[in-house]
C-alpha atoms as a PDB file:
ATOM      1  CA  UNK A   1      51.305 -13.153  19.034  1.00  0.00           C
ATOM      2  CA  UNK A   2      48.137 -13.034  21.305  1.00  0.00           C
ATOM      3  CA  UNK A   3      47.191 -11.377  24.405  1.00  0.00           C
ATOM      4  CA  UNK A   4      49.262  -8.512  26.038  1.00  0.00           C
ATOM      5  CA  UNK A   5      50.617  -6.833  22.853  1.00  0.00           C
ATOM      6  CA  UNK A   6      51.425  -3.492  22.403  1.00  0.00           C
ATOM      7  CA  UNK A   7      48.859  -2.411  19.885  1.00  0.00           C
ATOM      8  CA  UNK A   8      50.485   0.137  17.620  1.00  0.00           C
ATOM      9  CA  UNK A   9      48.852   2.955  16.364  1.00  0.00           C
ATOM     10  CA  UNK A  10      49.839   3.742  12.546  1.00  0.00           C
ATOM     11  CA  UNK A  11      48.642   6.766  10.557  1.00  0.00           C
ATOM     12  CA  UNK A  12      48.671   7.148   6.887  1.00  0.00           C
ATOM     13  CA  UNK A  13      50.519  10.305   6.862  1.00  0.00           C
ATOM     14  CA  UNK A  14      53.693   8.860   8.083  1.00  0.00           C
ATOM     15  CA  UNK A  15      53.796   5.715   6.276  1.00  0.00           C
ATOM     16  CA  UNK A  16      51.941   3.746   8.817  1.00  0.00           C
ATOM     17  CA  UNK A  17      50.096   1.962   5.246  1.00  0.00           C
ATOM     18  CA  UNK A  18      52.932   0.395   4.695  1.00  0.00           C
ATOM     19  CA  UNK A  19      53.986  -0.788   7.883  1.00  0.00           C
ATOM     20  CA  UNK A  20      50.490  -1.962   8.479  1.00  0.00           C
ATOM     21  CA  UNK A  21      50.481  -3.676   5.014  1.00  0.00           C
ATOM     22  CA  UNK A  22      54.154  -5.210   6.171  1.00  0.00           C
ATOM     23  CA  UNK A  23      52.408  -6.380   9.890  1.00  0.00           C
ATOM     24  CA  UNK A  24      49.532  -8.040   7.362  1.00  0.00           C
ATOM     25  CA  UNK A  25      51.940 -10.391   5.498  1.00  0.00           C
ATOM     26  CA  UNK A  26      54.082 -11.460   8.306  1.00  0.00           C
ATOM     27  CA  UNK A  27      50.677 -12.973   9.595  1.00  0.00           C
ATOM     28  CA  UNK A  28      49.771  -9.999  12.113  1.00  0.00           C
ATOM     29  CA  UNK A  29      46.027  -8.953  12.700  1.00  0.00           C
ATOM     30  CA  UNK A  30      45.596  -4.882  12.248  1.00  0.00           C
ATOM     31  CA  UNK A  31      42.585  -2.763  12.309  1.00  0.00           C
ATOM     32  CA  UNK A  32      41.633  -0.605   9.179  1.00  0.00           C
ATOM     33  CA  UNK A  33      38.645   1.948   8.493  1.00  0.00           C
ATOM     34  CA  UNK A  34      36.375   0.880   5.713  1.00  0.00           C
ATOM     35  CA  UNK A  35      33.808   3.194   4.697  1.00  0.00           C
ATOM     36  CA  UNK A  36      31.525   1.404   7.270  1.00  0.00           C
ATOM     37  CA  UNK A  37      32.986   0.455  10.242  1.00  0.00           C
ATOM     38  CA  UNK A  38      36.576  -0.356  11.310  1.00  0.00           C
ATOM     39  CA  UNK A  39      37.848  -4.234   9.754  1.00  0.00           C
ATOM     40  CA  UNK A  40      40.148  -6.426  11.728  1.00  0.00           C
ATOM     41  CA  UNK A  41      42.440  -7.473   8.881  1.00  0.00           C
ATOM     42  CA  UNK A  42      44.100 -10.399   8.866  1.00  0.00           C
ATOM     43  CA  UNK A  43      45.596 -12.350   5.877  1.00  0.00           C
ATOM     44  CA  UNK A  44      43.140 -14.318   4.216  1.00  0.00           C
ATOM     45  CA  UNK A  45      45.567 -16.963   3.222  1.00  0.00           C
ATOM     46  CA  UNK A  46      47.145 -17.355   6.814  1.00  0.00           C
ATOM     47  CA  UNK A  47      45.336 -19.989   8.649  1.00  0.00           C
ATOM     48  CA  UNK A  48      46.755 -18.954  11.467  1.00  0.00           C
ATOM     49  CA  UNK A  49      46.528 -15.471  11.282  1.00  0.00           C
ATOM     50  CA  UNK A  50      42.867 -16.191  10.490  1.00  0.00           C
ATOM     51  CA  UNK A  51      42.242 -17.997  13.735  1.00  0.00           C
ATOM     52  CA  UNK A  52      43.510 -15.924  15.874  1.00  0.00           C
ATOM     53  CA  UNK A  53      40.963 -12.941  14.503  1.00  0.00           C
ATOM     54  CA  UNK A  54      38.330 -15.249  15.867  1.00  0.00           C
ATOM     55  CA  UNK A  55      40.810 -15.367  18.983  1.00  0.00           C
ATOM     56  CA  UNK A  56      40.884 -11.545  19.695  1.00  0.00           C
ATOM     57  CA  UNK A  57      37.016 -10.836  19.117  1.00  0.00           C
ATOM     58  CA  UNK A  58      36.239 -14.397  21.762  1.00  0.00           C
ATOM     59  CA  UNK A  59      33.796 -14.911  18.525  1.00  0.00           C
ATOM     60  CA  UNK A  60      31.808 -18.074  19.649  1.00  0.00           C
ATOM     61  CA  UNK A  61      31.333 -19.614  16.435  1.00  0.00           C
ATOM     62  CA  UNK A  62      33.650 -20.011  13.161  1.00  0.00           C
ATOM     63  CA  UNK A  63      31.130 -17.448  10.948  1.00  0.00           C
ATOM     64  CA  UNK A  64      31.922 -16.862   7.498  1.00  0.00           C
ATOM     65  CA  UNK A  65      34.363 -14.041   6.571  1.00  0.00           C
ATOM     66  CA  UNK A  66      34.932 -11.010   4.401  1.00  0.00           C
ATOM     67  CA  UNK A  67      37.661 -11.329   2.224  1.00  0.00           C
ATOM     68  CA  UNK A  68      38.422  -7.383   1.291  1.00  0.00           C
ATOM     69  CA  UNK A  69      40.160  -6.391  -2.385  1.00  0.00           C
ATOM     70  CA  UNK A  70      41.151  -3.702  -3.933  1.00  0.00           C
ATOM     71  CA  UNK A  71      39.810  -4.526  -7.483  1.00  0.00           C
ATOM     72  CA  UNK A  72      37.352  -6.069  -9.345  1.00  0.00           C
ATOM     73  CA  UNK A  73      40.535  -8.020 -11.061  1.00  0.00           C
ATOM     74  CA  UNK A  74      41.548  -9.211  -7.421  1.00  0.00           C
ATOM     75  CA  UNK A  75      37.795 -10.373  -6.677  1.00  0.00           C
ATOM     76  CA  UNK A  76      38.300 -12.245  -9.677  1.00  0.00           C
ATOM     77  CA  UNK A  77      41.791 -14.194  -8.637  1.00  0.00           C
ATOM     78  CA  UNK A  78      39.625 -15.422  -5.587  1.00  0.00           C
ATOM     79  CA  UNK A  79      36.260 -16.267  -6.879  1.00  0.00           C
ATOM     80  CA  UNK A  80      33.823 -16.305  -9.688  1.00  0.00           C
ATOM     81  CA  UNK A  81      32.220 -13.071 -10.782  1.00  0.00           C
ATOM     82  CA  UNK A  82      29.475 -13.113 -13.711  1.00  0.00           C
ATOM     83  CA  UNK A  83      26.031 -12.662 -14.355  1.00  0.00           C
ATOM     84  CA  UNK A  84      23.770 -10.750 -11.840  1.00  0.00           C
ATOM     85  CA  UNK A  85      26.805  -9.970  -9.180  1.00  0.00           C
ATOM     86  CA  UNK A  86      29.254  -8.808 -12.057  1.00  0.00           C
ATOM     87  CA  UNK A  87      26.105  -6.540 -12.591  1.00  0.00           C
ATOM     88  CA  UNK A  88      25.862  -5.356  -9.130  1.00  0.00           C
ATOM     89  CA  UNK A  89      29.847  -5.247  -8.804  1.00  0.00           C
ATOM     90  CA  UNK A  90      29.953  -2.660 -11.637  1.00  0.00           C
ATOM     91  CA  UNK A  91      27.098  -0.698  -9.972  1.00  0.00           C
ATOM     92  CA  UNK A  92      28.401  -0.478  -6.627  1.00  0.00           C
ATOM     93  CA  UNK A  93      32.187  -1.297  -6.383  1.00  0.00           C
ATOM     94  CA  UNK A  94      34.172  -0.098  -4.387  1.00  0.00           C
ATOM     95  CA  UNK A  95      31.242   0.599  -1.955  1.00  0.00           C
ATOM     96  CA  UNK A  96      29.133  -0.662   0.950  1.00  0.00           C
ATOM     97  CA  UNK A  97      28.469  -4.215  -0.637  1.00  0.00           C
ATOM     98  CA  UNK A  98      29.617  -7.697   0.022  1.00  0.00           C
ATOM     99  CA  UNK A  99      28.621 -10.138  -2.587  1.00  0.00           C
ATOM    100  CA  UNK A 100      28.521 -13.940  -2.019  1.00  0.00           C
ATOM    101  CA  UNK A 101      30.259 -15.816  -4.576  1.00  0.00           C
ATOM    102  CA  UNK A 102      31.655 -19.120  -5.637  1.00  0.00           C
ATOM    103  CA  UNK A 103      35.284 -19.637  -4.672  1.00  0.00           C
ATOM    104  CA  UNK A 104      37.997 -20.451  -7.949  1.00  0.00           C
ATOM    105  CA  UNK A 105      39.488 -23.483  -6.784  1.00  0.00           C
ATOM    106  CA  UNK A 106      43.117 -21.811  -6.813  1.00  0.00           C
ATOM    107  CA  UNK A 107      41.906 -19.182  -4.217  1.00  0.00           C
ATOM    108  CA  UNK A 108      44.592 -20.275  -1.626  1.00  0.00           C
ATOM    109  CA  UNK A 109      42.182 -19.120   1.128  1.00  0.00           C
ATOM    110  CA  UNK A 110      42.234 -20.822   4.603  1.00  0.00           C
ATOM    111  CA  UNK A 111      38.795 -22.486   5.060  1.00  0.00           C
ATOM    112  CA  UNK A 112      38.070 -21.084   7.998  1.00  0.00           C
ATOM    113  CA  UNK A 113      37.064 -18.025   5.736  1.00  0.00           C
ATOM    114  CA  UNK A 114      34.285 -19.543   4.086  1.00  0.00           C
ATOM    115  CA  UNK A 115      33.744 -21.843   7.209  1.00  0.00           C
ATOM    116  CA  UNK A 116      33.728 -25.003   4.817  1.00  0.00           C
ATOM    117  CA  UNK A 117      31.831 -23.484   2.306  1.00  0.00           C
ATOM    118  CA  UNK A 118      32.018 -23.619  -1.422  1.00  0.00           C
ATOM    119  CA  UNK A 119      31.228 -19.478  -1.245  1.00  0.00           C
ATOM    120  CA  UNK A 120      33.543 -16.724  -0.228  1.00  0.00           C
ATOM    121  CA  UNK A 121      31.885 -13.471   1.205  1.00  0.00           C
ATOM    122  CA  UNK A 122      34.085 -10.614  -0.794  1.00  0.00           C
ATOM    123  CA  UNK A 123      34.396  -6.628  -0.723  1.00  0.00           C
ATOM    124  CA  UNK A 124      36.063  -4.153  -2.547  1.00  0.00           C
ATOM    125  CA  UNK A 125      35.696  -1.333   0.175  1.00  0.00           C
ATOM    126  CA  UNK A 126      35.791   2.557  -0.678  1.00  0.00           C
ATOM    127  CA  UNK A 127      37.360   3.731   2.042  1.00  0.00           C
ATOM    128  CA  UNK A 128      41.145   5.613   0.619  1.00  0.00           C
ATOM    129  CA  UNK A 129      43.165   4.689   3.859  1.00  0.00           C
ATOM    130  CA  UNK A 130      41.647   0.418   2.829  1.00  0.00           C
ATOM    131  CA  UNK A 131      42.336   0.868  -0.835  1.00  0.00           C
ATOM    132  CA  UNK A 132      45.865   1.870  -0.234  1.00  0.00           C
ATOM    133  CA  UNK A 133      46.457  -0.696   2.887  1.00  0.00           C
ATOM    134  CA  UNK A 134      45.002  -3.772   0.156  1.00  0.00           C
ATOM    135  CA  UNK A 135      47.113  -2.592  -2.876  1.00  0.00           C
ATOM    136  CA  UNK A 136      50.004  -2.349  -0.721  1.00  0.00           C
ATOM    137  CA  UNK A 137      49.456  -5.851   0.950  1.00  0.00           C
ATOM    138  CA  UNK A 138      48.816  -7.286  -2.231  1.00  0.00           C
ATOM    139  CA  UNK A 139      46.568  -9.976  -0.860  1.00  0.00           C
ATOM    140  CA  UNK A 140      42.860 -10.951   0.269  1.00  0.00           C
ATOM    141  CA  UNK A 141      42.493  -9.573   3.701  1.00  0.00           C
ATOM    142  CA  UNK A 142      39.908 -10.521   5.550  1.00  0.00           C
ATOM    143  CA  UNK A 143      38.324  -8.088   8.289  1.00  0.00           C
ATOM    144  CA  UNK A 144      35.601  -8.487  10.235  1.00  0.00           C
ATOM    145  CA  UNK A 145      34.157  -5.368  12.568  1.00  0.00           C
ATOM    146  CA  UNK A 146      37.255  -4.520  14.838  1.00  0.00           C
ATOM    147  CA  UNK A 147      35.192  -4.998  18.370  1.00  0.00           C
ATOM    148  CA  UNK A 148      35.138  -8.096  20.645  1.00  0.00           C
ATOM    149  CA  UNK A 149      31.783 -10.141  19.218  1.00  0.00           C
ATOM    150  CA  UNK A 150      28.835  -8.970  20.638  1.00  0.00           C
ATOM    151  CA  UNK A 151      30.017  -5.712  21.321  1.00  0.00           C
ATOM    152  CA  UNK A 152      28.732  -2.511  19.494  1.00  0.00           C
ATOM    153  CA  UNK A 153      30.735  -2.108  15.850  1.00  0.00           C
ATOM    154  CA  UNK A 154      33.759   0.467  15.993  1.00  0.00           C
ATOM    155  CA  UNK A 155      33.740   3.760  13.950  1.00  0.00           C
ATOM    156  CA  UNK A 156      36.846   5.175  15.099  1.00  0.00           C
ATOM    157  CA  UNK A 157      40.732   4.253  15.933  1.00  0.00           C
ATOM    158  CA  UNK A 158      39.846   4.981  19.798  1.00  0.00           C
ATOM    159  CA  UNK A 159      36.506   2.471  19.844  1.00  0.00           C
ATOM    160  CA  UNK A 160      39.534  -0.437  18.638  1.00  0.00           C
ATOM    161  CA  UNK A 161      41.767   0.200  21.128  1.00  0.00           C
ATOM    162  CA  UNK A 162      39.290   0.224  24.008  1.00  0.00           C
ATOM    163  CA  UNK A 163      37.675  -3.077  22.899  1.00  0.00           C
ATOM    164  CA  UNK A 164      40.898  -4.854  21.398  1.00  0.00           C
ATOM    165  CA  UNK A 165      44.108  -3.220  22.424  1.00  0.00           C
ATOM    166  CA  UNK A 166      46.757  -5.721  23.669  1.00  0.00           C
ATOM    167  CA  UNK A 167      45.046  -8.386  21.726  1.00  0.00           C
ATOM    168  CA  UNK A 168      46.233  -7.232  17.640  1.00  0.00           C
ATOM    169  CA  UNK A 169      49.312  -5.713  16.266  1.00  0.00           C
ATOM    170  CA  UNK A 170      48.233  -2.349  15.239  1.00  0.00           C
ATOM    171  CA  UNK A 171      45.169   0.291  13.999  1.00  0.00           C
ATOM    172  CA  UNK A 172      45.489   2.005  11.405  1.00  0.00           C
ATOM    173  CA  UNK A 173      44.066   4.904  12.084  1.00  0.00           C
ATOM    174  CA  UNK A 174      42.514   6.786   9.064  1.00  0.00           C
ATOM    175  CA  UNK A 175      39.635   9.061  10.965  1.00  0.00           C
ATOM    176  CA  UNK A 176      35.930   8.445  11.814  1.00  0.00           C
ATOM    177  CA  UNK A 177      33.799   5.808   9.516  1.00  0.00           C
ATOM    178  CA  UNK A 178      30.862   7.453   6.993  1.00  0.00           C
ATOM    179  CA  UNK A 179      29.012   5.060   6.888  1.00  0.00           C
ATOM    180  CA  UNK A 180      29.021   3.660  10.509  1.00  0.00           C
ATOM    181  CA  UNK A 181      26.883   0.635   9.627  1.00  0.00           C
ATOM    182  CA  UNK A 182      27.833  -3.028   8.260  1.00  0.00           C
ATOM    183  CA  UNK A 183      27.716  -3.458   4.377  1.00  0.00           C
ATOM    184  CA  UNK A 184      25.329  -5.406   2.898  1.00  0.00           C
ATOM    185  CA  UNK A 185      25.241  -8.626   2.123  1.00  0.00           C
ATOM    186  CA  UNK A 186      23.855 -10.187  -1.308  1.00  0.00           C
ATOM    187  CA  UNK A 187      24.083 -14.135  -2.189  1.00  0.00           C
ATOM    188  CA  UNK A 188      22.897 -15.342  -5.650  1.00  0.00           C
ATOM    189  CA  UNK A 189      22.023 -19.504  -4.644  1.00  0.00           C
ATOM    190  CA  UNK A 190      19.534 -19.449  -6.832  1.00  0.00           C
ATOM    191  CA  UNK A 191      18.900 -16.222  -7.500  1.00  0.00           C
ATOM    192  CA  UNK A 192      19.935 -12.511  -5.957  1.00  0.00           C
ATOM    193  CA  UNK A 193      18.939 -12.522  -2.315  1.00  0.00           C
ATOM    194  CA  UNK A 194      19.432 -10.008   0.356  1.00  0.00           C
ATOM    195  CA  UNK A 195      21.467 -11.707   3.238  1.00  0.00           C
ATOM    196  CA  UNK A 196      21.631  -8.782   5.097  1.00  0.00           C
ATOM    197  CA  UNK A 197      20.507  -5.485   4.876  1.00  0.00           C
ATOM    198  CA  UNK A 198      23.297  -2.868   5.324  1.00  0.00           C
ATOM    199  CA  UNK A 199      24.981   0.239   4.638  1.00  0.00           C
ATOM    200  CA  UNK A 200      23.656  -0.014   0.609  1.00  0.00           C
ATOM    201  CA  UNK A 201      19.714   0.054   0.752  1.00  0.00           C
ATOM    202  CA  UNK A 202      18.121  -2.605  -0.923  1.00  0.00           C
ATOM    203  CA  UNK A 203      15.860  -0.220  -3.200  1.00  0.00           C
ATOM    204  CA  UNK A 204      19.057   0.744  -5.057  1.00  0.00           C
ATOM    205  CA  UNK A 205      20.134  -3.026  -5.679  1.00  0.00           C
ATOM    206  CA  UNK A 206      16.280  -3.502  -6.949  1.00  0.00           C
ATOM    207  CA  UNK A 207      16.963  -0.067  -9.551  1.00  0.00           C
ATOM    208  CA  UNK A 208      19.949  -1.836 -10.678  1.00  0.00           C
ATOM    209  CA  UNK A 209      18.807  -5.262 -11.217  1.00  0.00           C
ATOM    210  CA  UNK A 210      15.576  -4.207 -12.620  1.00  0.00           C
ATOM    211  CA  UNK A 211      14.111  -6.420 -10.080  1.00  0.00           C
ATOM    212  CA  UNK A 212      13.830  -7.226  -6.250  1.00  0.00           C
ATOM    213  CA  UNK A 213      15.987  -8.909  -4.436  1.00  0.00           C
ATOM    214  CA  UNK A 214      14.584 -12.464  -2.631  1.00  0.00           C
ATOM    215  CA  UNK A 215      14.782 -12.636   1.100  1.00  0.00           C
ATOM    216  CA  UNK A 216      16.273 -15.111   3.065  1.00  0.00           C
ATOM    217  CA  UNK A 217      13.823 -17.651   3.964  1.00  0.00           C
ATOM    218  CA  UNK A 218      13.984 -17.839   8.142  1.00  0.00           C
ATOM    219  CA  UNK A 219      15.774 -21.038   9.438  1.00  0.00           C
ATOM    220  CA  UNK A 220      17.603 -21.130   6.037  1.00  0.00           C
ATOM    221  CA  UNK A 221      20.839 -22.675   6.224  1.00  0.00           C
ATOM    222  CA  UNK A 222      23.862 -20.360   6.616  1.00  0.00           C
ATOM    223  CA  UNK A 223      25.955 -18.795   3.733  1.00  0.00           C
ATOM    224  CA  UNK A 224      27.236 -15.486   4.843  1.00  0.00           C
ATOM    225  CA  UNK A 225      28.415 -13.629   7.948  1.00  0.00           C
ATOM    226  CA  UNK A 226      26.146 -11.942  10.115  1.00  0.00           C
ATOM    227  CA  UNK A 227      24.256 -15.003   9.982  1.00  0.00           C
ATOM    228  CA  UNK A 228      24.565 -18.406  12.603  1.00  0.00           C
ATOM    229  CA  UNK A 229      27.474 -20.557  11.799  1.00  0.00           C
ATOM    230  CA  UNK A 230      26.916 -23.190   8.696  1.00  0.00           C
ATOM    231  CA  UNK A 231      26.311 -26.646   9.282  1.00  0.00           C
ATOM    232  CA  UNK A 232      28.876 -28.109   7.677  1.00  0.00           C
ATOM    233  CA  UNK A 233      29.537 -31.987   8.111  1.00  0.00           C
ATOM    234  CA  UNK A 234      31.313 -35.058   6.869  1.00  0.00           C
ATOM    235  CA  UNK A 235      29.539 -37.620   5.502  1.00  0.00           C
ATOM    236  CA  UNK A 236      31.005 -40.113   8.353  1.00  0.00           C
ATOM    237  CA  UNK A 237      29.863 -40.343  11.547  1.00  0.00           C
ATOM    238  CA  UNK A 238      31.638 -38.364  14.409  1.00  0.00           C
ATOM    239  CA  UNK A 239      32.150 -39.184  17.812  1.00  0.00           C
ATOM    240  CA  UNK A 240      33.340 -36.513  20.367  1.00  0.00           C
ATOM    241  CA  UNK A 241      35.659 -36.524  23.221  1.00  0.00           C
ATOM    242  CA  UNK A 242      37.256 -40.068  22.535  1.00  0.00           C
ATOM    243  CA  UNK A 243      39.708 -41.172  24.779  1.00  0.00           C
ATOM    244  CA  UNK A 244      40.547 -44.209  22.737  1.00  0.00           C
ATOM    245  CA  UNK A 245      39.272 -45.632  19.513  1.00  0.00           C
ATOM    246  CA  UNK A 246      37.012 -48.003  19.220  1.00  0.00           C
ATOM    247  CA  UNK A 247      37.149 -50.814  15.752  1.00  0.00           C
ATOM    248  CA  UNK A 248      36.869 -49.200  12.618  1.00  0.00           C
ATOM    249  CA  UNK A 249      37.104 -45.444  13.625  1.00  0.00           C
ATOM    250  CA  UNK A 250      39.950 -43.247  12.710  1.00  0.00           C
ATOM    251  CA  UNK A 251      41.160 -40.744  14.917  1.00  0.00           C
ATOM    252  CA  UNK A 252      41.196 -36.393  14.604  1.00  0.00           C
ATOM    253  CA  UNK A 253      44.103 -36.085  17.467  1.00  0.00           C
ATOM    254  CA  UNK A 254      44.544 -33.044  19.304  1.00  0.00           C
ATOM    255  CA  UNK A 255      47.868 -33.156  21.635  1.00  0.00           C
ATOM    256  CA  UNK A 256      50.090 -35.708  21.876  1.00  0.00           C
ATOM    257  CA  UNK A 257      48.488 -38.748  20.388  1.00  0.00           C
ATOM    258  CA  UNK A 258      49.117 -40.915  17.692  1.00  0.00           C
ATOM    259  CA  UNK A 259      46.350 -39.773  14.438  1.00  0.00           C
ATOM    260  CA  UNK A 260      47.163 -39.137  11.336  1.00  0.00           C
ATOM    261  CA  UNK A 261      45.398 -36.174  11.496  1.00  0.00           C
ATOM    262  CA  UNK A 262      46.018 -34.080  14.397  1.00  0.00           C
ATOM    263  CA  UNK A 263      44.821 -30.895  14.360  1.00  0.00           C
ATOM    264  CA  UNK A 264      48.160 -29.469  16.844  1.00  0.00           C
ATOM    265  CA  UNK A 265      50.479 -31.746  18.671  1.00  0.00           C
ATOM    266  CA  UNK A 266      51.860 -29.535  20.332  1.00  0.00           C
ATOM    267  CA  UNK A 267      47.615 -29.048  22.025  1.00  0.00           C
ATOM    268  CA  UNK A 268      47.893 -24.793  20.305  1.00  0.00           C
ATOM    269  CA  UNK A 269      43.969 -24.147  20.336  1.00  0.00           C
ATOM    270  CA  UNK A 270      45.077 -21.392  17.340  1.00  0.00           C
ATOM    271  CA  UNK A 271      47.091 -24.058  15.748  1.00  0.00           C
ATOM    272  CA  UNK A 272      43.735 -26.544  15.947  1.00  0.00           C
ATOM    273  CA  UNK A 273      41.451 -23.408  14.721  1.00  0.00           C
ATOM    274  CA  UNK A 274      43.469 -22.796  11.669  1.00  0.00           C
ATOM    275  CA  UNK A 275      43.768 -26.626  10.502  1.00  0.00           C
ATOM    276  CA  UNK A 276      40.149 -27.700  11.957  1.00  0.00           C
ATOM    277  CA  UNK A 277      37.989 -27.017   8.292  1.00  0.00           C
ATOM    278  CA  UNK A 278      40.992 -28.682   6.321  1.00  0.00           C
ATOM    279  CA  UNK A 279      40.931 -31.679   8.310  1.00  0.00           C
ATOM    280  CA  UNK A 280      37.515 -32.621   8.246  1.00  0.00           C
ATOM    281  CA  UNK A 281      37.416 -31.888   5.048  1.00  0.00           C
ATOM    282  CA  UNK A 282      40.511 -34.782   4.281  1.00  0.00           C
ATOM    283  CA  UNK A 283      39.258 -36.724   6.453  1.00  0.00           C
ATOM    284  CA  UNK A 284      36.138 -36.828   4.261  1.00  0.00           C
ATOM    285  CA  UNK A 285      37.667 -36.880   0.914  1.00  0.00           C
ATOM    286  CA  UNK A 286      39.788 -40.207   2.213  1.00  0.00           C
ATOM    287  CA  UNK A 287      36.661 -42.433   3.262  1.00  0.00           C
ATOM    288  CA  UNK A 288      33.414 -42.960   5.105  1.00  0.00           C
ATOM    289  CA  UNK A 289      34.899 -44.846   8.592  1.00  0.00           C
ATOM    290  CA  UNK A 290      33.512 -42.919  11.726  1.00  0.00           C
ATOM    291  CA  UNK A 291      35.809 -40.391  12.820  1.00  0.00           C
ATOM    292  CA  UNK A 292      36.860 -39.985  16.735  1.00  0.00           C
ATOM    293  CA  UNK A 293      37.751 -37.076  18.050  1.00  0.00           C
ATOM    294  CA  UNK A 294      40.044 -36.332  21.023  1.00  0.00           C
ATOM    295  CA  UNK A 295      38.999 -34.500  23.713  1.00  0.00           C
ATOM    296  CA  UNK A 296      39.652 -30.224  22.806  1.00  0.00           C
ATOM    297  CA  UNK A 297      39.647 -28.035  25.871  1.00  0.00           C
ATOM    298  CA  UNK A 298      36.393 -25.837  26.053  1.00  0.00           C
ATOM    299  CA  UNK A 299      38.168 -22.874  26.514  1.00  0.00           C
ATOM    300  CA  UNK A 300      38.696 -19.679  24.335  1.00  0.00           C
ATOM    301  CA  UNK A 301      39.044 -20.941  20.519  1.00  0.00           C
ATOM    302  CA  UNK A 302      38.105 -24.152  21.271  1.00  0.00           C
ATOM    303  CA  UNK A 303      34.508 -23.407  22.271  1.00  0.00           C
ATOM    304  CA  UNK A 304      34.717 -22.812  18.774  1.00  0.00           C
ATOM    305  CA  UNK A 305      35.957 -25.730  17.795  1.00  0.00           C
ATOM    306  CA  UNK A 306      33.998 -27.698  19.867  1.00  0.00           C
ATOM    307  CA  UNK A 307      30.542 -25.981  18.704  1.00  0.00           C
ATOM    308  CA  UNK A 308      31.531 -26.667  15.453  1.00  0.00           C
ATOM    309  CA  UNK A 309      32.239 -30.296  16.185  1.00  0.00           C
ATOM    310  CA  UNK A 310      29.257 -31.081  17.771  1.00  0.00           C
ATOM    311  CA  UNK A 311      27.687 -29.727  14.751  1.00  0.00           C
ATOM    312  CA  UNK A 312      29.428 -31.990  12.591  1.00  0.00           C
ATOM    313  CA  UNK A 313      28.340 -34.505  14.741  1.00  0.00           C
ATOM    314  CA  UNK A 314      24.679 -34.358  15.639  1.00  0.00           C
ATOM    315  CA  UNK A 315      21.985 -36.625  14.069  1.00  0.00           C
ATOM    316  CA  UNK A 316      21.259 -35.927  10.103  1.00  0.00           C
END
C-alpha cells in the first residue's frame, strides 16, 4: 500500500459504506466527509495503517490525532469521560467538537495517535455518511483533514483526489462539507481550555459551562493537534546517528543490526513510524542507560522520525 494506488471512489448509495468500512479494517487509509471537512481515516489501532496517514499527507511532524466514534459509549471504551467534558459531550455530541481526554489504559490505540501522550484527541462527528462508515467499522478511526499538510483543508470528494489520489485506498464520497472549517478543540489539564478555536464558537461552550473557557498560554507545551508536535522524551539520554555503541549504551536499531529493539529490520520507514512511540517508550520503562540510535534516512517518514528523535534528544 503506498504511492501509485488507484484511489477508489465509493458512494453511500451503492454500498460504498461498507466497502469503505471493509478497506478500514484490513488496515487501508480512506477519506470520509465529517460535518467539517473531509477525514483521512485510518484505523486507530493499526500502527501501521496509522503511519502511513502521516505518509500520504508528507506531515513533517508526528502531531496528535483524532480518534472519530460513533457514540458517547465508544468514546468511553477509549478514554475517560466525566466531569466538565461529559458536560460538554452531552451538549454538543455528535457535532463540531474534539475533546481532549485521558486515555483508559485498555484503549489498544497505536501511540502514534496520542504522539506519546497520556491524552487522546476524540470526536463523535455529525456528519450521516461518518456515523454510518464508524458503526459499520466498528472501531476508533482516526482522520485527520484529507489534504497533503500544509495544503488548504478539503470540503469535497474532488479537493481529495486532487491532493491525495494514488496515495489512499478510497473516498467516500458523501457531498460537500457544512461546516467547511476544523472542529474545535477543548483540553481540561487543569481546567477547560480552548486548544483551538473551530467550527463550534467558543461563546456556546462558555453558555454551557456557565463559565469561560481558559486559553492556551503561548509556548505551552503541546497536547492536541493543530498544535507543534509534543516533546515527549525518555528519561535516558539519547544519542543520534550511532554507527556503533559506545560502553553502557543500548542500541534503537533500524536495518539490519543487532538491538533488541529495532524499530524495522527489514529498514521500512512505515514499519519504523508505526513502532517508533512504543519503543521509546520500552526502552524507558526497562532502565535509565543512554540509548543509541542508528542512523534513519531523512527522507519521507523519517524526517519524522528523525524530528522527533532529536527532540527526544536535545538538552533538558
Amino acid at each position: 500500500m503506498g504511492e501509485g494506488l488507484e484511489t477508489q471512489v465509493l458512494s453511500p448509495e451503492t454500498g460504498g459504506v461498507e466497502q469503505a468500512a471493509a478497506l478500514l479494517r484490513a488496515g487501508a487509509l480512506v477519506s470520509f466527509p465529517t460535518e467539517t471537512v473531509y477525514g483521512l481515516g485510518g484505523d486507530a489501532r493499526n500502527g501501521r495503517a496509522v503511519a502511513r496517514i502521516f505518509e500520504a499527507k508528507g506531515r513533517p511532524h508526528f502531531n496528535p490525532l483524532i480518534a472519530h466514534v460513533p457514540t458517547l459509549d465508544a468514546v468511553r471504551e477509549i478514554a475517560v469521560l466525566d466531569g466538565a467534558a461529559a458536560d460538554l459531550a452531552q451538549a454538543f455530541w455528535p457535532g463540531p467538537l474534539t475533546l481532549v481526554l485521558p486515555i483508559r489504559d485498555d484503549a489498544g490505540l497505536s501511540d502514534l495517535v496520542s504522539a506519546g501522550l497520556p491524552t487522546v484527541a476524540v470526536r463523535v462527528p455529525a456528519h450521516p455518511v461518518a456515523q454510518a462508515l464508524l458503526t459499520a467499522a466498528d472501531r476508533p478511526i482516526v482522520a485527520p483533514s484529507a489534504n497533503p499538510s500544509g495544503r488548504i483543508s478539503p470540503t469535497e470528494a474532488a479537493h481529495v483526489i486532487a491532493g491525495l489520489g494514488g496515495k489512499i485506498e478510497a473516498v467516500l464520497d458523501g457531498g460537500p462539507c457544512g461546516v467547511g472549517v476544523e472542529s474545535t478543540i477543548v483540553g481540561f489539564d487543569p481546567v477547560p481550555t480552548l486548544l483551538r478555536p473551530g467550527g463550534l464558537p467558543k461563546e456556546a461552550l462558555d453558555a454551557a459551562l456557565g463559565t469561560r473557557l481558559a486559553t492556551r498560554p503561548e509556548g505551552a507545551d503541546i497536547n492536541a493537534p493543530g498544535q507543534m508536535t509534543s516533546h515527549y522524551a525518555p528519561d535516558a539520554g539519547v544519542r543520534l546517528d550511532a554507527e556503533t555503541l559506545r560502553p553502557g549504551e543500548r542500541l534503537l536499531g533500524f536495518g539490519d543490526v543487532d538491538a533488541d529493539w529495532n524499530l524495522s529490520p527489514s529498514g521500512d520507514l512505515v514499519e519504523a513510524a508505526a513502532n517508533l512511540f512504543r519503543m521509546m517508550h520500552e526502552m524507558d520503562e526497562a532502565g535509565s542507560d543512554p540509548i543509541a540510535v542508528s542512523p534513519i534516512p531523512d527522507t519521507g517518514l523519517g524526517r519524522a522520525i528523525n524530528d522527533r528523535l532529536r527532540r527526544a534528544a536535545a538538552p533538558r
